[in-house]
Protein backbone atom coordinates (compact mmCIF):
# COMPACT_ATOMS: atom_id res chain seq x y z
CA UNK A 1 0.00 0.00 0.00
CA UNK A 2 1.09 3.19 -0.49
CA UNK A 3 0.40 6.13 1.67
CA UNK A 4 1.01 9.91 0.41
CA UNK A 5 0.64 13.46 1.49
CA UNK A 6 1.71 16.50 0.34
CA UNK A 7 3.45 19.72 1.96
CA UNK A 8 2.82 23.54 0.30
CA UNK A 9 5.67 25.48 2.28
CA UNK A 10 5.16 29.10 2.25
CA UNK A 11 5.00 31.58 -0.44
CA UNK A 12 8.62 33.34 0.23
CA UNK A 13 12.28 32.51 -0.65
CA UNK A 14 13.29 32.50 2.84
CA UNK A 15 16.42 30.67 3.29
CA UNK A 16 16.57 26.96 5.32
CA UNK A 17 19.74 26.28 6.71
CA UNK A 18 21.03 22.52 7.43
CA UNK A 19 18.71 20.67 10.49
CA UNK A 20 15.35 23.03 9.56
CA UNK A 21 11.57 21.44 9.35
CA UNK A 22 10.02 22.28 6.01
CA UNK A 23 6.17 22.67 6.50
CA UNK A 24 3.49 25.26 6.10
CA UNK A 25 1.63 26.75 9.23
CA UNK A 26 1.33 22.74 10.74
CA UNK A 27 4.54 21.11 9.54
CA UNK A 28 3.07 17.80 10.46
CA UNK A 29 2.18 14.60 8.00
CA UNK A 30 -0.35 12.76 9.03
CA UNK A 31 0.23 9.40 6.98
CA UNK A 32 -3.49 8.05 8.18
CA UNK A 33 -4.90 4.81 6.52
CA UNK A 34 -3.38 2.01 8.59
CA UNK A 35 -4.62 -0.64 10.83
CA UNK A 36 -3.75 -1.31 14.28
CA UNK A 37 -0.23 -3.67 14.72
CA UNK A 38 3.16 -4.01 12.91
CA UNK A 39 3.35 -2.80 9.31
CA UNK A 40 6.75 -2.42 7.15
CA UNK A 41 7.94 0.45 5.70
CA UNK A 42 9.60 -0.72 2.66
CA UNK A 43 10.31 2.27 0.75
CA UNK A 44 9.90 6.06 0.38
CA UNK A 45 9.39 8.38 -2.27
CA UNK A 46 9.53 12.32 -2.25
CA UNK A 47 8.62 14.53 -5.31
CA UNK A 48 10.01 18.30 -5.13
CA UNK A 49 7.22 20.52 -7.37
CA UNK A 50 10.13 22.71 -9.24
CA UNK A 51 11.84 21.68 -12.67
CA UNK A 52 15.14 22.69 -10.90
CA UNK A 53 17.36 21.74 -7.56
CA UNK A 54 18.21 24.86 -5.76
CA UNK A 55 21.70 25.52 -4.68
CA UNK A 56 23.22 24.02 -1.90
CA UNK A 57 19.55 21.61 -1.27
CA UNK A 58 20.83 18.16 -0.22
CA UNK A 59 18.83 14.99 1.25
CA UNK A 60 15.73 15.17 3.82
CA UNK A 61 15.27 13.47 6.56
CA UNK A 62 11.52 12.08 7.51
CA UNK A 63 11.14 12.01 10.78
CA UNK A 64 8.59 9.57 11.95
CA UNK A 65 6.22 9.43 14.87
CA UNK A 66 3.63 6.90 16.11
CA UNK A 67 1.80 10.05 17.48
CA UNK A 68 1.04 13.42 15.86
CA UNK A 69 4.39 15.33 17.65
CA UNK A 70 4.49 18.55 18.80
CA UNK A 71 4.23 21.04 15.39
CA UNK A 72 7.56 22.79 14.43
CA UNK A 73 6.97 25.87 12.25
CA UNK A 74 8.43 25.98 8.56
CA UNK A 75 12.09 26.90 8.62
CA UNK A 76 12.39 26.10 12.77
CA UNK A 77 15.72 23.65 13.68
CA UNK A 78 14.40 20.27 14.10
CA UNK A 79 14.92 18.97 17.36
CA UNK A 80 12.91 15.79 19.05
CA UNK A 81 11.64 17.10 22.23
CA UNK A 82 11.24 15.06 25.43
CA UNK A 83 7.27 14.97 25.34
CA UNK A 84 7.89 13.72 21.92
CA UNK A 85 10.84 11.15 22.10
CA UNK A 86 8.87 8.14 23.32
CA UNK A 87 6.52 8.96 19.90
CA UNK A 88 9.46 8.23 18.15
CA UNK A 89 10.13 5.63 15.25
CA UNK A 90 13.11 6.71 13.61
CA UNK A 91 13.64 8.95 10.58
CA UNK A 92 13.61 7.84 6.94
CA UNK A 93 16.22 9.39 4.43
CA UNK A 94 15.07 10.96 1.18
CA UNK A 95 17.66 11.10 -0.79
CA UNK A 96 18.88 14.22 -3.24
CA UNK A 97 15.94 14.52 -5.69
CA UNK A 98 16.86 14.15 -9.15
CA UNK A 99 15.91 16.76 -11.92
CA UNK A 100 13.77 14.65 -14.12
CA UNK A 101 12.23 18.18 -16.35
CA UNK A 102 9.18 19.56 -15.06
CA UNK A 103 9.82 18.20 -11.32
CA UNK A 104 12.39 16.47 -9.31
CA UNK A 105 12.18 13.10 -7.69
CA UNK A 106 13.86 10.92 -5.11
CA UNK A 107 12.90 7.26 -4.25
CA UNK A 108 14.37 4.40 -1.68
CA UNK A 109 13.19 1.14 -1.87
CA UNK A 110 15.16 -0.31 1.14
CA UNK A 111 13.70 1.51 4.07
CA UNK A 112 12.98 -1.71 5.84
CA UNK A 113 11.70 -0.22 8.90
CA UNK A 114 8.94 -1.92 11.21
CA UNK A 115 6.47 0.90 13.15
CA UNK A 116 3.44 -0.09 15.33
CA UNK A 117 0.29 1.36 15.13
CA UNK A 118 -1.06 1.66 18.40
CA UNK A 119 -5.28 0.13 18.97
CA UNK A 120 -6.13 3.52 19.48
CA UNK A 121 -4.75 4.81 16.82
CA UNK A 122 -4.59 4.71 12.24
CA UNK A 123 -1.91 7.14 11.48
CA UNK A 124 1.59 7.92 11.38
CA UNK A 125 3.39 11.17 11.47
CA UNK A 126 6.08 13.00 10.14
CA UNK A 127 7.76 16.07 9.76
CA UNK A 128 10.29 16.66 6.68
CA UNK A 129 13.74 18.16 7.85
CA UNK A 130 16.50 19.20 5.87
CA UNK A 131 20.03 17.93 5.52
CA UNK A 132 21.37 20.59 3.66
CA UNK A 133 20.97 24.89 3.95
CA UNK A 134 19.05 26.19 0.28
CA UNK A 135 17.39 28.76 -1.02
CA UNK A 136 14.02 27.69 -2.23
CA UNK A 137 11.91 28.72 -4.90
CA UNK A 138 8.33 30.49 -3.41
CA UNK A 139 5.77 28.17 -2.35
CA UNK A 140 6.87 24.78 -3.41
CA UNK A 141 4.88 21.53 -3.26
CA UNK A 142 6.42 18.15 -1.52
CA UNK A 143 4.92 14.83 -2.37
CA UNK A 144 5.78 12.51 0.17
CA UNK A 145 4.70 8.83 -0.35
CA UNK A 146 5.88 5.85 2.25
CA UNK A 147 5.24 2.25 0.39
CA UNK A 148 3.53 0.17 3.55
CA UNK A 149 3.27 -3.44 4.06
């Protein structure tokens, strides 16, 4: 199964530097769809909405949660929080997207990581941080899909 969501971040060219959560005014995924008990996260996929990479824009890091952590605003370090830390799952790396023309696209297909869903809960949760400082381009779309067994 395959799970995806998208991120708009804001309409400016406000510059990220390395470690910074890219989001809108909630920079948290919600990855919903998914039963109660162990599932397998076999791969991930991110699209980047621009026909170019920007300068200096390396990998991501997804940072997943098996609760909805606390929000981090767009272009805020990234930093897992005490309240949050037991939420945690791991992170997922999302490689340097690739200029393929009209959009950009990176894909792993040997995440291999095992998250439980709790009985009271059918999400996961992320938030998208980045590896390296950029400049990006105004209000730029983020496909993020996560490939579920």
């Amino acid at each position: 199964m395959r799970i995806t969501q998208t991120i708009t971040r804001p309409d400016n060219t406000t510059a990220y530097t390395a470690a910074d959560v890219v989001g809108n005014t909630s920079s948290i995924i919600e990855f919903g769809r998914l039963s109660p008990g162990t599932h397998m996260i076999k791969g991930a996929r991110l699209l980047y909405g621009e026909n170019a990479i920007p300068g200096g824009m390396a990998a991501y890091n997804l940072h997943l949660y098996d609760w909805s952590p606390t929000n981090i605003a767009d272009n805020a370090a990234w930093t897992l929080s005490e309240a949050d830390s037991t939420h945690y799952l791991g992170k997922v790396v999302l490689t340097l997207p690739v200029d393929l023309g009209a959009a950009c696209f990176s894909k792993d297909d040997s995440v291999n990581m095992t998250i439980n869903v709790a009985d009271n809960a059918s999400s996961v949760f992320g938030l998208l941080e980045t590896v390296g400082g950029y400049t990006p381009v105004a209000e730029t779309v983020h496909t993020i899909s996560l490939d579920i067994d």
